[in-house]
Structures are given as structure tokens and as C-alpha cells.
N, C-alpha and C. Protein backbone atom coordinates (compact mmCIF):
# COMPACT_ATOMS: atom_id res chain seq x y z
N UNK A 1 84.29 122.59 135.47
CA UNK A 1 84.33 121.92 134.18
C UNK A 1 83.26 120.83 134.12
N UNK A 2 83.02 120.48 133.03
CA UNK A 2 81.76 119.66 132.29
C UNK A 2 82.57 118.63 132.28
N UNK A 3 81.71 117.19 132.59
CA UNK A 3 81.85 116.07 131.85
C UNK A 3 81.52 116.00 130.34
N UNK A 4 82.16 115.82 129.64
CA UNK A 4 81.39 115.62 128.10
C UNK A 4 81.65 114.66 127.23
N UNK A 5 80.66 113.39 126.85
CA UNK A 5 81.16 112.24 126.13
C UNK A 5 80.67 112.73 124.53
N UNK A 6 80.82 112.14 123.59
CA UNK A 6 80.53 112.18 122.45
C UNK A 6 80.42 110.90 121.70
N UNK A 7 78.87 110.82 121.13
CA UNK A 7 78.87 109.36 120.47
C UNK A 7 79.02 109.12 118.83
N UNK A 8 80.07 108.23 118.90
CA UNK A 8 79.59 107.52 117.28
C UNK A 8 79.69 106.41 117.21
N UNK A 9 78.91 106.36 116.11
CA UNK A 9 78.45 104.91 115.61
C UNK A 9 79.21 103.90 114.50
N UNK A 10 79.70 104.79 113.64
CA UNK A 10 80.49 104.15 112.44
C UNK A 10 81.71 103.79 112.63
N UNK A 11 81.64 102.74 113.28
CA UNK A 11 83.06 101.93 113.40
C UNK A 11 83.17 100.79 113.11
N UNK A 12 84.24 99.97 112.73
CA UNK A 12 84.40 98.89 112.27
C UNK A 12 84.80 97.82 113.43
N UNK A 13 84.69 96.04 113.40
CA UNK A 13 85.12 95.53 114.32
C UNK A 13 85.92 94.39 113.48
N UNK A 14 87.28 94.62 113.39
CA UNK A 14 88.09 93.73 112.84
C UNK A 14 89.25 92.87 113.71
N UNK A 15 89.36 91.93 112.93
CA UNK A 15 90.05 90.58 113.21
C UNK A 15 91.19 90.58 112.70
N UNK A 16 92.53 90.55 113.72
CA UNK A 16 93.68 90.21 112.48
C UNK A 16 94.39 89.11 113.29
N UNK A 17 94.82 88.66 112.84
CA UNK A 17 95.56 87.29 112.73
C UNK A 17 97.14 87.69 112.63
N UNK A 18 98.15 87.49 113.99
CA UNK A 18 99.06 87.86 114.08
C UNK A 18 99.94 86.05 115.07
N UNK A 19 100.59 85.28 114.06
CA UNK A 19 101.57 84.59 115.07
C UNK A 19 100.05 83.41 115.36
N UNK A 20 99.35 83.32 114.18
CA UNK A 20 98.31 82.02 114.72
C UNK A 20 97.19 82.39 115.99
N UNK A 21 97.76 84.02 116.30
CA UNK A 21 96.82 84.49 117.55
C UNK A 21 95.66 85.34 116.87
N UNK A 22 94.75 85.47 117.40
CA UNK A 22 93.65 86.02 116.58
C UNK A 22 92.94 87.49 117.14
N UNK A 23 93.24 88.37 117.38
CA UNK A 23 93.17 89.81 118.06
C UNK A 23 91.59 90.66 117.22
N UNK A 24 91.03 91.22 118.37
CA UNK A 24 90.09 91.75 117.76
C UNK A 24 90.05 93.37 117.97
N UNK A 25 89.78 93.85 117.25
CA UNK A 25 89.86 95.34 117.31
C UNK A 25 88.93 96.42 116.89
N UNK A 26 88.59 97.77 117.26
CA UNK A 26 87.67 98.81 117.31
C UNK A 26 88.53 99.55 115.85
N UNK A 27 87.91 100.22 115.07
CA UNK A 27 88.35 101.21 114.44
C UNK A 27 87.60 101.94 113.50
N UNK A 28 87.90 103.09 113.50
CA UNK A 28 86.96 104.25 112.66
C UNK A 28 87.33 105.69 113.54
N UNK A 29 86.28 106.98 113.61
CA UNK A 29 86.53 107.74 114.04
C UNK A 29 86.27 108.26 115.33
N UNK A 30 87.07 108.50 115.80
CA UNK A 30 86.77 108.61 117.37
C UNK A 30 86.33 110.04 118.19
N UNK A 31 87.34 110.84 117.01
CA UNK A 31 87.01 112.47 117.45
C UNK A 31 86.36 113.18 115.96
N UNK A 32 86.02 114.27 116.50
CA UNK A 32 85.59 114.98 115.08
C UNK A 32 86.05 116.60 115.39
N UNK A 33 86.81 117.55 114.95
CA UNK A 33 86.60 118.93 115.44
C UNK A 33 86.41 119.83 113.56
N UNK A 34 85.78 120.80 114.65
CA UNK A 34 84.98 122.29 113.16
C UNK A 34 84.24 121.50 112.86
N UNK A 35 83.11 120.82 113.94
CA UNK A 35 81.89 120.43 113.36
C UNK A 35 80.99 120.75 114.31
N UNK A 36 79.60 120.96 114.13
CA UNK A 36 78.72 121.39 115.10
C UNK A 36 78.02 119.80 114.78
N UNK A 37 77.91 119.00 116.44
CA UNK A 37 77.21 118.23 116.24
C UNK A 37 75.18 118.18 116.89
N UNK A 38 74.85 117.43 116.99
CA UNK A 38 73.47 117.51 117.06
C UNK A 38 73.58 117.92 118.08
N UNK A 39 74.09 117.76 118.99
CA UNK A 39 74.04 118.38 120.51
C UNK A 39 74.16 119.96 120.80
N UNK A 40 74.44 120.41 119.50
CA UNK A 40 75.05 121.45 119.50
C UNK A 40 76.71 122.47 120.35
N UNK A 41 77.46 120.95 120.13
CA UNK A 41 78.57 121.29 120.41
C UNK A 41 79.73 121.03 118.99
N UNK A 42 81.23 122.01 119.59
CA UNK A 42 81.97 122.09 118.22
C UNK A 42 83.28 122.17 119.21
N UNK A 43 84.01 121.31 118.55
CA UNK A 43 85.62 120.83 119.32
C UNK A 43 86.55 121.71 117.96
N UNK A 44 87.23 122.63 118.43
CA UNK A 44 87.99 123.54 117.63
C UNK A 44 88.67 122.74 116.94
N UNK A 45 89.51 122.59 116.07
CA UNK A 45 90.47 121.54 115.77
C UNK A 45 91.76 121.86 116.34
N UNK A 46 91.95 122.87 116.62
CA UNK A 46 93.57 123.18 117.71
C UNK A 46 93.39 122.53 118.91
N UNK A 47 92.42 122.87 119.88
CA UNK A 47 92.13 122.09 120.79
C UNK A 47 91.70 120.66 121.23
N UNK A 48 91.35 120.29 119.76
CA UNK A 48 91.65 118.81 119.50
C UNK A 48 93.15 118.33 119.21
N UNK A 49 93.75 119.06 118.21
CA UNK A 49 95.40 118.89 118.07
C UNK A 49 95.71 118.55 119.14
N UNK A 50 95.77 119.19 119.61
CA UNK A 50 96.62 119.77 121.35
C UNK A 50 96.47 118.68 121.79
N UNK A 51 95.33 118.37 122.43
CA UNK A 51 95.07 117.55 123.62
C UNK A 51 95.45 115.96 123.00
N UNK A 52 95.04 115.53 121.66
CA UNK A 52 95.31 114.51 120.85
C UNK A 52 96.87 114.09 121.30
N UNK A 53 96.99 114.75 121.10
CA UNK A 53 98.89 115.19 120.91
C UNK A 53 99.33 114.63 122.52
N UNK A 54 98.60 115.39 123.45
CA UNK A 54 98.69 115.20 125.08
C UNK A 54 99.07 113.58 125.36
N UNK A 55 97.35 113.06 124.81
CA UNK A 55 96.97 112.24 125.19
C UNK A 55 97.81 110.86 124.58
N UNK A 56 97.93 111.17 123.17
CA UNK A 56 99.02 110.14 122.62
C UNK A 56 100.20 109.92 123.39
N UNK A 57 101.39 110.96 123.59
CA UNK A 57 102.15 111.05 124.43
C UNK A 57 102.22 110.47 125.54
N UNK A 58 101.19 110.55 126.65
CA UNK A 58 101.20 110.12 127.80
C UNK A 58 100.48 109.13 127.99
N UNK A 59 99.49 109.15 126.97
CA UNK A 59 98.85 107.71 127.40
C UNK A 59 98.73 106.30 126.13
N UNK A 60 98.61 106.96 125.34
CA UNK A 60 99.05 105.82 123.75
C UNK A 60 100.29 105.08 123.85
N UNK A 61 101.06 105.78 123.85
CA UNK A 61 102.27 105.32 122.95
C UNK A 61 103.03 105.03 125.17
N UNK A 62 102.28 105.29 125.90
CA UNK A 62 102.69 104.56 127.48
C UNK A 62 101.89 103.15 127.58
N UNK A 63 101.25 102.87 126.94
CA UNK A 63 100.35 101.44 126.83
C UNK A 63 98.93 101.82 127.73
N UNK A 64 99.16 103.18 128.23
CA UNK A 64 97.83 102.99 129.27
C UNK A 64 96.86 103.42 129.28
N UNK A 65 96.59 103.73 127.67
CA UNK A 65 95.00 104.55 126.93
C UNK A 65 94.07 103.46 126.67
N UNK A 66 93.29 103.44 128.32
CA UNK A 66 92.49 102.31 128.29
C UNK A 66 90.89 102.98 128.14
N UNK A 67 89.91 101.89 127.84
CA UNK A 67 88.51 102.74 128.07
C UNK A 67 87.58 101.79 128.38
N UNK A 68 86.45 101.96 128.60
CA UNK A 68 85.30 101.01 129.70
C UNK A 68 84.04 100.15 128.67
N UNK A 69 84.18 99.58 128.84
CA UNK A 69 82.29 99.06 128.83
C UNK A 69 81.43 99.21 129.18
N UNK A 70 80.12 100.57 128.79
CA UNK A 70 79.06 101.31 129.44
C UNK A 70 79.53 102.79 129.27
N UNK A 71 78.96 103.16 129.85
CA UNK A 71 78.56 104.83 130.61
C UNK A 71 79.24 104.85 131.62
N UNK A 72 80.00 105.57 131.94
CA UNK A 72 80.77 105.87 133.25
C UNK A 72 80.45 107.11 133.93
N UNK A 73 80.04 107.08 134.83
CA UNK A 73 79.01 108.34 135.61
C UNK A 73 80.48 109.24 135.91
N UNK A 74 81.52 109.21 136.04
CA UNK A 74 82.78 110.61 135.82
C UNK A 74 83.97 110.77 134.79
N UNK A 75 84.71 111.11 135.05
CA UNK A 75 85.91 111.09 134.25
C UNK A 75 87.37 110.36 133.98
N UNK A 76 87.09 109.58 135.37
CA UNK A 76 88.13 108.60 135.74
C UNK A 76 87.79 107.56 135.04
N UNK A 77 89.07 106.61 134.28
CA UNK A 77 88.48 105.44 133.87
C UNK A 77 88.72 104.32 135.55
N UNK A 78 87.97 103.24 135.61
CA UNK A 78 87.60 102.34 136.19
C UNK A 78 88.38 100.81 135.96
N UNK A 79 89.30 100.56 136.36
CA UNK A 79 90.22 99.95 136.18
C UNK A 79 89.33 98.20 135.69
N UNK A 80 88.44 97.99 137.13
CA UNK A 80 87.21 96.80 137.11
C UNK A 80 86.85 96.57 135.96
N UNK A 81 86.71 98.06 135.10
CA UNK A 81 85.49 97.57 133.44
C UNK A 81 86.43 97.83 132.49
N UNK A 82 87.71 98.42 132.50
CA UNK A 82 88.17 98.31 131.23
C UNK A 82 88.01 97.04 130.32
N UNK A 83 87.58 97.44 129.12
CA UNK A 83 87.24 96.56 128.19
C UNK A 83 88.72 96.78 127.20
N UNK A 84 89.45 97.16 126.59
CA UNK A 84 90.15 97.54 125.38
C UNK A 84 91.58 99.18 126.19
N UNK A 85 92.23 98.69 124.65
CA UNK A 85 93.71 99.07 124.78
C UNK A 85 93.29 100.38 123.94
N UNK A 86 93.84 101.78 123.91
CA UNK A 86 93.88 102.13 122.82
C UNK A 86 94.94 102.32 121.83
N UNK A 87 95.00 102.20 120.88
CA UNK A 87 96.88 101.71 120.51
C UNK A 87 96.99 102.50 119.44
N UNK A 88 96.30 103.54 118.66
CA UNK A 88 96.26 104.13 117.96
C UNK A 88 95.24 105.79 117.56
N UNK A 89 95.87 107.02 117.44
CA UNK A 89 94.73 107.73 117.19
C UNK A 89 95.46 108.78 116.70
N UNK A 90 95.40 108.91 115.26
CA UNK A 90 95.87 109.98 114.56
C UNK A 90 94.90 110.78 113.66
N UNK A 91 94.98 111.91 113.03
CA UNK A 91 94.79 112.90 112.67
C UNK A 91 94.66 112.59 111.01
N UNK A 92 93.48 112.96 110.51
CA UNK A 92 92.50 112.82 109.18
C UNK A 92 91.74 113.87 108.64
N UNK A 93 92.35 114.82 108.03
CA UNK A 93 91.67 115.55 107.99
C UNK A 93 90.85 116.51 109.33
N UNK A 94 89.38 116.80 109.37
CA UNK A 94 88.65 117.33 110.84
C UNK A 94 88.61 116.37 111.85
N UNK A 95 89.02 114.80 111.51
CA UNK A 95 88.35 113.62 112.29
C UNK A 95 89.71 113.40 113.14
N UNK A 96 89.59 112.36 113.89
CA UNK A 96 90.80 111.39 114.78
C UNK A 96 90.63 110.27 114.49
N UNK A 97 91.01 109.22 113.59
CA UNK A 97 90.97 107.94 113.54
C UNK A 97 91.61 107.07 114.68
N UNK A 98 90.73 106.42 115.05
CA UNK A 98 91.50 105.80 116.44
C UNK A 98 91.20 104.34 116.37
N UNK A 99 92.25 103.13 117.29
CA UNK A 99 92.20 101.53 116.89
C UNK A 99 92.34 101.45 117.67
N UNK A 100 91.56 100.35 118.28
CA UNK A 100 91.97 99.92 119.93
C UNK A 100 91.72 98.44 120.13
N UNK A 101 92.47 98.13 120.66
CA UNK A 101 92.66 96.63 120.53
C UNK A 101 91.43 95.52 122.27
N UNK A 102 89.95 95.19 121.84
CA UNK A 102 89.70 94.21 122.49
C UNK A 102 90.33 93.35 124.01
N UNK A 103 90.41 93.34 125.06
CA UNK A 103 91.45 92.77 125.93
C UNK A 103 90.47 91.78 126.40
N UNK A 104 91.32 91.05 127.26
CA UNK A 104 90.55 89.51 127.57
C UNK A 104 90.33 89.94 129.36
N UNK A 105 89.71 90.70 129.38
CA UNK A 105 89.45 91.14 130.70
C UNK A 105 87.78 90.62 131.02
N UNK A 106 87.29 90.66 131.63
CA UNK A 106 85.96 90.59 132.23
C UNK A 106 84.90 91.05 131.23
N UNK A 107 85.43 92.69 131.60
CA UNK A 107 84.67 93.37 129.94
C UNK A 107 84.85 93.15 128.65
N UNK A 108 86.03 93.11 128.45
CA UNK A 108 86.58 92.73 127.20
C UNK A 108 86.16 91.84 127.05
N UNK A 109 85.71 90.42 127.34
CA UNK A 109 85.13 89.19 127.10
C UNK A 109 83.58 89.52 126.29
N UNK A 110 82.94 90.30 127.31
CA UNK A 110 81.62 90.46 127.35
C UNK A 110 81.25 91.48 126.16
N UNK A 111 82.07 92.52 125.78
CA UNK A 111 82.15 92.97 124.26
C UNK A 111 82.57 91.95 123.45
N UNK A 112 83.69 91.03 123.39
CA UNK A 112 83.74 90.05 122.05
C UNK A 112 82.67 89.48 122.11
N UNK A 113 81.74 88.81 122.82
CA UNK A 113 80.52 88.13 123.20
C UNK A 113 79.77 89.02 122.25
N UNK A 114 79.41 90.06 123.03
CA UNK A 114 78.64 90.67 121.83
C UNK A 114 78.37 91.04 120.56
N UNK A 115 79.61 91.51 119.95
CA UNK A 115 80.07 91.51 118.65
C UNK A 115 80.07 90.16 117.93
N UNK A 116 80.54 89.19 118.71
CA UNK A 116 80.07 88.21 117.78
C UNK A 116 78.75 87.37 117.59
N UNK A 117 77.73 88.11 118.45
CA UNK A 117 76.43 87.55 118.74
C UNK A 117 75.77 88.83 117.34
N UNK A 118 76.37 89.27 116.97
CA UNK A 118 75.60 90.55 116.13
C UNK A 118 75.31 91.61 116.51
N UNK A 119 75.16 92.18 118.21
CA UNK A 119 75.14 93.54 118.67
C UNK A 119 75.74 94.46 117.78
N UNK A 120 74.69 95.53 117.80
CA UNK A 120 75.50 97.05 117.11
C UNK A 120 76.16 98.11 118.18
N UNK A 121 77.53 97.93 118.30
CA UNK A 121 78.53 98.92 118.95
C UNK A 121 78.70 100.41 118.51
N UNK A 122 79.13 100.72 119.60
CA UNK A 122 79.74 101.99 118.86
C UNK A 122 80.44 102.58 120.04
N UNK A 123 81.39 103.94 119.95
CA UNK A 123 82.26 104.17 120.91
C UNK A 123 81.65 106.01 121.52
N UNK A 124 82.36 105.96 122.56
CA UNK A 124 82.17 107.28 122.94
C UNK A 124 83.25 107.99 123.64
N UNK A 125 83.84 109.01 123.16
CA UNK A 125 85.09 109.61 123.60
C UNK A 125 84.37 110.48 125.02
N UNK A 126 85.45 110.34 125.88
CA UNK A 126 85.01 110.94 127.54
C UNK A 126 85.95 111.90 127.89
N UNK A 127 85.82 112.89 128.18
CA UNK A 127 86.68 114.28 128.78
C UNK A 127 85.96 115.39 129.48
N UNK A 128 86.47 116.03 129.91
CA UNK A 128 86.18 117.29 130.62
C UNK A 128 86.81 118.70 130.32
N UNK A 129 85.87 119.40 130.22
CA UNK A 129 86.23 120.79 130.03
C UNK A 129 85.12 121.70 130.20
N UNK A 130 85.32 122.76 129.88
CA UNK A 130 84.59 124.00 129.94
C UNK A 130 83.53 124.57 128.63
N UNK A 131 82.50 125.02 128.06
CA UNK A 131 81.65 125.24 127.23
C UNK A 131 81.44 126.78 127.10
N UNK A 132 81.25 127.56 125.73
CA UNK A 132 81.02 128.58 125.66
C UNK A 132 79.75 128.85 124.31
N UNK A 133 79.09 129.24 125.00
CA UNK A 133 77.57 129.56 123.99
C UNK A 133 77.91 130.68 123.11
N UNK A 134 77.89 130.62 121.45
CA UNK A 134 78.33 131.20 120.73
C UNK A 134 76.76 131.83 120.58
N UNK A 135 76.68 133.58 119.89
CA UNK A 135 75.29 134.11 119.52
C UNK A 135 74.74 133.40 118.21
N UNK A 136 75.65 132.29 118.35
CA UNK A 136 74.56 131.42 116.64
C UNK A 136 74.22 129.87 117.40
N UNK A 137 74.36 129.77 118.48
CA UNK A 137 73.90 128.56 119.45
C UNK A 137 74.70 127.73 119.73
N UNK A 138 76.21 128.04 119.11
CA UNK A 138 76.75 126.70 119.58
C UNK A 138 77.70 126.31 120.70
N UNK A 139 77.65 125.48 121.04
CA UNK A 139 78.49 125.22 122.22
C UNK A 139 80.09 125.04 121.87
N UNK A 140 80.68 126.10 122.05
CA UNK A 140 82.37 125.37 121.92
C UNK A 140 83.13 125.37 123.06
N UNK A 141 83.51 123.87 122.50
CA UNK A 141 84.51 123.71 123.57
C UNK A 141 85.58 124.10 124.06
N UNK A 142 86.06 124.48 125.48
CA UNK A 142 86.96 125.45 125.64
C UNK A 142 88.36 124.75 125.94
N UNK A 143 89.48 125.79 125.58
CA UNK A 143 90.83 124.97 125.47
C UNK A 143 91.75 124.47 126.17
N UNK A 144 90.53 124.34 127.46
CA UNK A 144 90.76 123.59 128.54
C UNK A 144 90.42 122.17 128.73
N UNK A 145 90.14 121.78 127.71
CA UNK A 145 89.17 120.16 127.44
C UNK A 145 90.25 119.16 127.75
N UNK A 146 89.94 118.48 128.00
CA UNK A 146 91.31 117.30 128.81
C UNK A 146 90.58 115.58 128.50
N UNK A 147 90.87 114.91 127.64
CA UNK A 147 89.83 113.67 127.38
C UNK A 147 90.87 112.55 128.59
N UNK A 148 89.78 111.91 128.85
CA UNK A 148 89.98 110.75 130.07
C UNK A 148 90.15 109.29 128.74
N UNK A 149 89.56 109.28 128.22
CA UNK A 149 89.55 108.39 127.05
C UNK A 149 89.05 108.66 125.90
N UNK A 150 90.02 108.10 124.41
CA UNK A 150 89.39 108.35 123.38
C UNK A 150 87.91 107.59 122.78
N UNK A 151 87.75 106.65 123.71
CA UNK A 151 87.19 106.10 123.48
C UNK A 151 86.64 104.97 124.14
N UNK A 152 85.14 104.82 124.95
CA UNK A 152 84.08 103.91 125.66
C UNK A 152 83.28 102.96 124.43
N UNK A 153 82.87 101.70 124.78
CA UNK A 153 82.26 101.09 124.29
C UNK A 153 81.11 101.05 124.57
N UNK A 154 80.05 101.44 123.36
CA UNK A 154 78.93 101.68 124.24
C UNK A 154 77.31 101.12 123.12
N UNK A 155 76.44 100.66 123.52
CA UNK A 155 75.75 99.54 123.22
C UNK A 155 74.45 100.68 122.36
N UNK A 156 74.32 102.14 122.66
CA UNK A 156 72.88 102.74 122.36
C UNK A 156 73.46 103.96 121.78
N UNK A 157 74.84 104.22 121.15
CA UNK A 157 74.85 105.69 120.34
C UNK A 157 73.89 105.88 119.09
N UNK A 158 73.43 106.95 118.74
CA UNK A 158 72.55 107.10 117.93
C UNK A 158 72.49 108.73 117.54
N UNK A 159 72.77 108.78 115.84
CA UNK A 159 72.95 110.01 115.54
C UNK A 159 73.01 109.83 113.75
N UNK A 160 72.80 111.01 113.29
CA UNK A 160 73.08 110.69 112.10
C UNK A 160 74.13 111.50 111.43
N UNK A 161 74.74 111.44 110.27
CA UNK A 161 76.27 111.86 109.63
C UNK A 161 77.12 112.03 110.27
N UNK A 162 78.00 110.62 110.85
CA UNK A 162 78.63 110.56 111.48
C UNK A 162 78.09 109.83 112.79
N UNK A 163 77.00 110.29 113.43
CA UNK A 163 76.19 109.39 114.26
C UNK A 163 76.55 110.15 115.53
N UNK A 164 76.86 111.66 115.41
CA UNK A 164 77.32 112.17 116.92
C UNK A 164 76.15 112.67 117.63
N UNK A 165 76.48 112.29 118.73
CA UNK A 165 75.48 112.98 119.73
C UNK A 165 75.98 112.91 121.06
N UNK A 166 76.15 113.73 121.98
CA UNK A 166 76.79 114.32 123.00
C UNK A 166 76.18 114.19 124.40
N UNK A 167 76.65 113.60 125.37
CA UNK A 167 75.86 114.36 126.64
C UNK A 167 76.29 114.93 127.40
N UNK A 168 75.87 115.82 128.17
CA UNK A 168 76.90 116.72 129.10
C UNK A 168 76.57 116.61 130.08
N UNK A 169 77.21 115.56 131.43
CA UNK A 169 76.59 115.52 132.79
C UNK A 169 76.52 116.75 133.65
N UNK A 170 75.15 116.71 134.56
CA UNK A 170 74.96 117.71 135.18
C UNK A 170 75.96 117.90 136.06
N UNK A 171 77.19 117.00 136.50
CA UNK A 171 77.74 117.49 137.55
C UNK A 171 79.30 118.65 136.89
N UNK A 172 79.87 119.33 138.12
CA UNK A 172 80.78 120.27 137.62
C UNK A 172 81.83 119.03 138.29
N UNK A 173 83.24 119.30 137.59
CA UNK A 173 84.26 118.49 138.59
C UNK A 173 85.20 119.75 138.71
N UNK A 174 86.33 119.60 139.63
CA UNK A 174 87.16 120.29 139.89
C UNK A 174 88.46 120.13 139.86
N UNK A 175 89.73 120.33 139.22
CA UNK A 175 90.86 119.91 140.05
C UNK A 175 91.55 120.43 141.79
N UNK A 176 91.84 119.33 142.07
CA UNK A 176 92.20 119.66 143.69
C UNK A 176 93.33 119.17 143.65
N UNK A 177 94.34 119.57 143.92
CA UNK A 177 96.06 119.02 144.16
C UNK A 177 96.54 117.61 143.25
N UNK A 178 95.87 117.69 142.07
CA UNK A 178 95.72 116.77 140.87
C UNK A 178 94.97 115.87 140.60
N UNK A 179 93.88 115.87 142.34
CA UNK A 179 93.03 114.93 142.07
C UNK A 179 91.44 115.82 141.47
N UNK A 180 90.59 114.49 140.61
CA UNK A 180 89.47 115.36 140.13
C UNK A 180 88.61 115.16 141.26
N UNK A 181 87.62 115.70 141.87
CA UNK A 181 86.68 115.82 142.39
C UNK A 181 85.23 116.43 141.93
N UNK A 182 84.32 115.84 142.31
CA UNK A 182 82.80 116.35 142.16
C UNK A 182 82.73 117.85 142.56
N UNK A 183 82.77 119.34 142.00
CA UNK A 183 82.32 120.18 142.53
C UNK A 183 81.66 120.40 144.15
N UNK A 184 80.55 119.54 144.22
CA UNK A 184 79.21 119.31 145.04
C UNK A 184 80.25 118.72 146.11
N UNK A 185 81.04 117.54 146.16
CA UNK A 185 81.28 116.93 146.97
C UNK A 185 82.74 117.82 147.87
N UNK A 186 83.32 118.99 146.65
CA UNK A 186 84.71 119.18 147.72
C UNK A 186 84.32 120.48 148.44
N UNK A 187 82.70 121.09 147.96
CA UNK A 187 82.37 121.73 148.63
C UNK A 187 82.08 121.21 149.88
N UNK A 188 81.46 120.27 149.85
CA UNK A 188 80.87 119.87 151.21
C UNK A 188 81.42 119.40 151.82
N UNK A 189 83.25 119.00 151.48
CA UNK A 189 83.76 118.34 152.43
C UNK A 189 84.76 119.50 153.26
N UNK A 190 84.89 120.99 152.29
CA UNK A 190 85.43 122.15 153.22
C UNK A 190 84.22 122.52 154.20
N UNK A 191 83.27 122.47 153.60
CA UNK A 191 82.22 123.02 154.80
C UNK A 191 82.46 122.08 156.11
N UNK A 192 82.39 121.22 155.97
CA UNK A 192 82.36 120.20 157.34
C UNK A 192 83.89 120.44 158.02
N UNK A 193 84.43 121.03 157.11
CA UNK A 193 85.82 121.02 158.19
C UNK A 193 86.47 121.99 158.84
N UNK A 194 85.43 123.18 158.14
CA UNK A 194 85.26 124.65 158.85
C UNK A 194 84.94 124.58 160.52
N UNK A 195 83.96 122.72 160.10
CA UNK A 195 83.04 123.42 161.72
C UNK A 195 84.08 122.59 162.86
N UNK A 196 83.84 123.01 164.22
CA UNK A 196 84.72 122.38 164.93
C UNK A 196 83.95 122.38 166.36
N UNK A 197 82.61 122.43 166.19
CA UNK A 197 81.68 122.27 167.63
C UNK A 197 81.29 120.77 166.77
N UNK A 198 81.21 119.44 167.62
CA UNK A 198 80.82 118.62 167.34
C UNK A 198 79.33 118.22 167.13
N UNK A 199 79.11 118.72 168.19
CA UNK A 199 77.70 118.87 167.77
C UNK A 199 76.53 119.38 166.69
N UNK A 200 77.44 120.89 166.46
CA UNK A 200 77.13 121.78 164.79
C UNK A 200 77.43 120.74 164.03
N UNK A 201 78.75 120.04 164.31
CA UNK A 201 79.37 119.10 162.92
C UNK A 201 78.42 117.99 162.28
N UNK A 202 77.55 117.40 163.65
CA UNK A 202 76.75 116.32 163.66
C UNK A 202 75.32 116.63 162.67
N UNK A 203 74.76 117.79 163.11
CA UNK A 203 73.68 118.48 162.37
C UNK A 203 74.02 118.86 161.17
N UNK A 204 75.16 119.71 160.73
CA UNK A 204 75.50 119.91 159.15
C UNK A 204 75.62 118.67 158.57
N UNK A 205 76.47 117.76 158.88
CA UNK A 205 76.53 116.41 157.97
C UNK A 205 75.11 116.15 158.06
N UNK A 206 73.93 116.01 158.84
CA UNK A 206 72.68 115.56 158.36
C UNK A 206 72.13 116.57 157.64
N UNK A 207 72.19 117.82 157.69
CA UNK A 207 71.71 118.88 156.63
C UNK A 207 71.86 118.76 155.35
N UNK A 208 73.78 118.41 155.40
CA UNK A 208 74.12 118.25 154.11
C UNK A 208 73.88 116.90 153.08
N UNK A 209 73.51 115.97 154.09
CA UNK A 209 73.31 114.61 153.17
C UNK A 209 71.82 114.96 153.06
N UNK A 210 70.80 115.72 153.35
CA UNK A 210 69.39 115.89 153.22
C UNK A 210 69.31 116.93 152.12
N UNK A 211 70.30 117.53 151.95
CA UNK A 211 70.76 118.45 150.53
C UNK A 211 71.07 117.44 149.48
N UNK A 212 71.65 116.80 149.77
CA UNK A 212 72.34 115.98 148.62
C UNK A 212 71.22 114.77 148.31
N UNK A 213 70.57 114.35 149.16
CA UNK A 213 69.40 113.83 148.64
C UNK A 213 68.64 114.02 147.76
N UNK A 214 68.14 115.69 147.96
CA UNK A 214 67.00 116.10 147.11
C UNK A 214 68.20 116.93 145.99
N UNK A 215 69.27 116.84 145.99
CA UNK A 215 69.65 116.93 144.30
C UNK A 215 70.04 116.02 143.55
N UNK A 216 69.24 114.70 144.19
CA UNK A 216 69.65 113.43 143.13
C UNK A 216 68.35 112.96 142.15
């Protein structure tokens, strides 16, 4: 399976005033499906249902639909950068409207900082799944897609109607006994445990980190 984020830009950053406390918050659209975006990818809208549905369940409405500040090189969120809560994401028509509430964390600081310095934000939904090349070019996503978050804060999305644009990291991940892993990496960690001459063992681990070198 693919890493795959998706960017937009058109979101709002509002202030509400609850109890004399003053809360700041993300909102606009977070998902889009039955759309081909510039990247040339298209999120079915069942397979958006679905997983929407997943993700609310277990992680919305559990308090623990958190998401990062930056680019996150996998699929795991990063406990260190969470910036924001997500506390809301329902269904609009093709879109997902989603609200997420600002937190006073490290990151979270350093996004209100920004937003109120005038930076232009925008968010990027993060998941993994599988891709299938349609004979009219497009990439759809397969109904195995599983999102890690609805939504990253992120400083350089850029796209137009709607503002989507996609990237798909080169690496594959895998599930392994529920944990995700790097493709690349759970290969190489059965290979090393195949071997059992210490010496072979000593030379493959330098083979294999001289592999993994030249595919960075």
C-alpha cells in the first residue's frame, strides 16, 4: 500500500469564544470523493463513506483524531508534533467537512503563531491504500484506503478548484501483526533472520545497509 496525502487550501481559521475562553479552530473541506484531482487521483465516495464512518467512530467521537504540523514522512501520527484535535467531519454532498480544534501543544502554539502573523495554511488528509490506473488515466483509490488523519497542517498546499493536489510517497508499507511497517524495512529484517552463520549475518547487514543507501 501507498502513502497518500491530499492537499487543500480553502479553509477557514476561526475563533469562538466559549466560557470567556477563546479556542481557535480549522474548518472547511477536508476530503473530496467522484473527483479526479490534479494528481490524477479519484476517492470513490463509498470508500470515502466507509472509512469516514471508520474513522469517526474510532477516532472522532474517542477524542483521539489528532494530526501534525508539516509533512510526515509515514502514516503514523507523531505524538511530539501533534498540533490540533479533530472534533468534527461529516458528509456534504462529494466533500467531508471537517473542524478541528488548535491545541496548546508545542505545535499547536507554533500554528496559532502563524495564523496570527498572516501565514497562508491549509490542511492535508494522510492515509494509505492501494491505486488502480483506469484506461482514461486515473488513479482510483482502492477500498482498502485506511486515513491516519483527516487532516495535517501544512504551510505550501497549492492547487486550484478546490486547491487539491496529492503526493504519493515512494515507499510501500505493510501490515504486520497490526503493526505498519516500511515494505523495504520488514523485508530486510526477515532476510537477516534467515541467516544464522554470524559471520554471513555480519556481511549481509553491510550489504544491506549499502542497498539501502543507494535507494535514498
Amino acid at each position: 500500500m501507498k502513502l497518500i496525502r491530499e492537499e487543500i487550501e480553502t479553509v477557514d481559521f476561526i475563533v469562538e469564544d466559549r466560557n470567556g475562553k477563546k479556542n481557535l479552530y480549522i474548518e472547511g473541506v477536508f476530503l473530496q470523493g467522484n473527483i479526479k484531482n490534479r494528481n490524477g487521483r479519484m476517492y470513490p465516495m463509498e470508500t470515502l463513506r466507509r472509512e469516514v464512518s471508520r474513522y469517526n467512530e474510532n477516532h472522532v467521537q474517542a477524542g483521539r483524531a489528532l494530526g501534525e504540523l508539516g509533512h510526515p514522512d509515514g502514516p503514523t501520527v507523531n505524538l511530539d508534533r501533534v498540533s490540533h484535535k479533530i472534533v468534527s467531519l461529516k458528509e456534504s454532498g462529494s466533500n467531508f467537512i471537517g473542524k478541528a480544534k488548535i491545541l496548546s501543544t508545542p505545535m499547536g502554539k507554533i500554528a496559532q503563531s502563524l495564523i496570527g502573523e498572516g501565514v497562508r495554511l491549509g490542511v492535508s488528509s494522510r492515509g494509505i491504500g492501494s491505486l488502480k490506473m483506469t484506461r482514461e488515466g486515473t488513479n482510483v483509490v482502492g477500498d482498502d484506503f485506511m486515513l491516519a488523519t483527516a487532516a495535517d497542517i501544512v504551510a505550501d498546499p497549492s492547487a486550484p478548484d478546490a486547491f487539491v493536489e496529492g503526493i504519493m510517497e515512494g515507499k510501500d508499507w505493510v501490515w504486520d501483526g497490526g503493526i505498519l511497517r516500511e515494505k523495504y524495512a520488514e523485508k530486510t529484517y526477515k532476510h537477516i533472520n534467515t541467516l544464522v552463520d554470524q559471520k554471513k549475518l555480519d556481511e549481509q547487514k553491510l550489504n544491506l545497509f549499502d542497498d539501502f543507501l543507494n535507494s535514498i
